[in-house]
Protein backbone atom coordinates (compact mmCIF):
# COMPACT_ATOMS: atom_id res chain seq x y z
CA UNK A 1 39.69 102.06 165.71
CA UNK A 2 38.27 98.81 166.76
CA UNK A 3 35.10 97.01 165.52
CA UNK A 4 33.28 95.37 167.68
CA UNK A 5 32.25 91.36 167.35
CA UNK A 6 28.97 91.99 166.88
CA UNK A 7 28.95 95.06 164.53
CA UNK A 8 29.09 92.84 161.35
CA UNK A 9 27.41 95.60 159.04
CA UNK A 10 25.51 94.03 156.19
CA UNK A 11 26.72 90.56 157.21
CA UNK A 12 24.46 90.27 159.92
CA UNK A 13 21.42 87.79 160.20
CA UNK A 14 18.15 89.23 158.17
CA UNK A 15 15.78 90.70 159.96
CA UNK A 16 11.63 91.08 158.78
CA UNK A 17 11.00 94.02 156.94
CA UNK A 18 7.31 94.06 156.54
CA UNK A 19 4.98 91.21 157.16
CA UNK A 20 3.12 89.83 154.01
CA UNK A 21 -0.19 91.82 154.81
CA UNK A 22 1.56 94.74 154.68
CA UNK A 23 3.23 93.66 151.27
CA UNK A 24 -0.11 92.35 150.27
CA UNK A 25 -1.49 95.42 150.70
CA UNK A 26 1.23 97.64 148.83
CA UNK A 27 1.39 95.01 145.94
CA UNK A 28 -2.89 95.59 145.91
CA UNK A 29 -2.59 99.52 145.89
CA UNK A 30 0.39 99.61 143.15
CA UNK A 31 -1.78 97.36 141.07
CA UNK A 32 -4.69 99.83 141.50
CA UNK A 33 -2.59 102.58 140.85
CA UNK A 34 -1.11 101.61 137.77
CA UNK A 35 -4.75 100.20 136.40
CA UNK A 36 -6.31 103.78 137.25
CA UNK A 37 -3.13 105.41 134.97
CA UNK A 38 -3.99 103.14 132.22
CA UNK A 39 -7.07 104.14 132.43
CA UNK A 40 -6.71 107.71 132.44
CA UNK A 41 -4.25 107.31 129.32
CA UNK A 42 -6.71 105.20 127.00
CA UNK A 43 -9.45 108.14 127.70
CA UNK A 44 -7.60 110.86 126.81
CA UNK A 45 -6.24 109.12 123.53
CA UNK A 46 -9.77 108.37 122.94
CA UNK A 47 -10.87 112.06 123.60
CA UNK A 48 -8.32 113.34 121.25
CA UNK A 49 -8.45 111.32 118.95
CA UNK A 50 -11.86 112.09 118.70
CA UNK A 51 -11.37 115.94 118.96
CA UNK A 52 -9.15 115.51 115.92
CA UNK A 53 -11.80 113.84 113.89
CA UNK A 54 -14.64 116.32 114.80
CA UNK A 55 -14.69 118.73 111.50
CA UNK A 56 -13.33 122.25 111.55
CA UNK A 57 -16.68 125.20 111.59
């Protein structure tokens, strides 16, 4: 089976993948994303730790 000359596989020139809004914009939502998790995890250490200092009735 022949290859032909211009089926180079990954040798080929590079071609865009996303333009740099688009990257802009996933970089912008991953940061939000990963700010809102942080967020989520400090208050619910904060609400348990302050279940677990509340005294037993």
């Amino acid at each position: 089976m022949m290859r032909s000359p211009g089926a180079a596989g990954f040798d080929s020139g590079r071609a865009p993948v996303a333009s740099s809004r688009l990257l802009g914009a996933i970089a912008t939502s991953l940061a939000i994303g990963t700010l809102s998790l942080c967020l989520m995890v400090t208050l619910t250490v904060l609400s348990i730790k302050a279940t677990v200092a509340m005294p037993i009735p």
